[in-house]
C-alpha atoms as a PDB file:
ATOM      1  CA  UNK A   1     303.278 159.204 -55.967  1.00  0.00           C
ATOM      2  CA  UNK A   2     303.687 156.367 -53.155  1.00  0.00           C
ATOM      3  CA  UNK A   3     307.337 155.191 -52.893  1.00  0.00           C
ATOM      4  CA  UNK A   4     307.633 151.844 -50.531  1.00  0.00           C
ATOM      5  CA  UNK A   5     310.711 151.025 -49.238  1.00  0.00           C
ATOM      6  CA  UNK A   6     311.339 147.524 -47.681  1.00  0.00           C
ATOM      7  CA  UNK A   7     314.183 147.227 -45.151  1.00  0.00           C
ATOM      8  CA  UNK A   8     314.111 150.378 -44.537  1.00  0.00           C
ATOM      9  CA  UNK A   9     314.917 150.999 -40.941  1.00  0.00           C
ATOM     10  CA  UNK A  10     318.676 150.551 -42.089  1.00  0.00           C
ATOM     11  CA  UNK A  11     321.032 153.008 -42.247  1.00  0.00           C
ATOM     12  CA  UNK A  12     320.325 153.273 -45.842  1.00  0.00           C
ATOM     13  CA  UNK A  13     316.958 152.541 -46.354  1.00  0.00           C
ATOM     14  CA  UNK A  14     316.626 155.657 -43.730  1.00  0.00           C
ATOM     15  CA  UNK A  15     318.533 157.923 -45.606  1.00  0.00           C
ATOM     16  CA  UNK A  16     316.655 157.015 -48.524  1.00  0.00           C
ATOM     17  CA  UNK A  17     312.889 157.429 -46.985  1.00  0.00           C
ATOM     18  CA  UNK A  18     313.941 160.695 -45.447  1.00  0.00           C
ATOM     19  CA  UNK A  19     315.092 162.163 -49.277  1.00  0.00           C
ATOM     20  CA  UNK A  20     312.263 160.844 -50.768  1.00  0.00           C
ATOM     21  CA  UNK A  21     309.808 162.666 -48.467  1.00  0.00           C
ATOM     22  CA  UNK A  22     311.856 165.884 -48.070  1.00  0.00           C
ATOM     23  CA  UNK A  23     313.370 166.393 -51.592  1.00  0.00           C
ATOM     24  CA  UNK A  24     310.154 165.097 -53.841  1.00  0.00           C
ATOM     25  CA  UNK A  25     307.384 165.459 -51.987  1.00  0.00           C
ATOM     26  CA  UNK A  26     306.213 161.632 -52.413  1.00  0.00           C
ATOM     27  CA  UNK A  27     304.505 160.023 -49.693  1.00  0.00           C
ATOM     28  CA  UNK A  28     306.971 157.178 -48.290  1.00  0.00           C
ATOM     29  CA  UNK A  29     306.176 154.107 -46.743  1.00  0.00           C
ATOM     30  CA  UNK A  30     308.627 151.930 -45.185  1.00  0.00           C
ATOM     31  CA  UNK A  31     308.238 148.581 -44.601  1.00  0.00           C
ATOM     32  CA  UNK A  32     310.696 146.706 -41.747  1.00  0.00           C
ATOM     33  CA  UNK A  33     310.514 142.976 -40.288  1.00  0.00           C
ATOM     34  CA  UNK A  34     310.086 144.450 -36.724  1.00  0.00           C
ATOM     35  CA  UNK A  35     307.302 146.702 -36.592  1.00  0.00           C
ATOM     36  CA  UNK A  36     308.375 148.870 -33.668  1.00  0.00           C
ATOM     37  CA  UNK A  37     311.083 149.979 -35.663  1.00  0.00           C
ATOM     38  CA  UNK A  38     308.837 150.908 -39.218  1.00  0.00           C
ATOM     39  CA  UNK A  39     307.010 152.993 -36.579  1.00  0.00           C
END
C-alpha cells in the first residue's frame, strides 16, 4: 500500500512517515509546500 502524507515535514507528519515506513512496510510519500524540505 501507498500512504501520502501532506504537511509532512512537521514534527508530526515526520513522526508519522517514519512509522509508517518502518513499522508496516508501506511505501510513504510525503508531500510539503517547500520542496527542499519533502526531499
Amino acid at each position: 500500500m501507498r500512504v501520502a502524507i501532506l504537511g509532512g515535514t512537521g514534527d508530526v507528519g515526520e513522526g508519522l512517515a517514519l512509522r509508517f515506513g518502518r513499522d508496516t512496510g508501506h511505501a510513504v510519500v510525503v508531500g510539503s509546500r517547500d520542496a527542499e524540505r519533502a526531499r
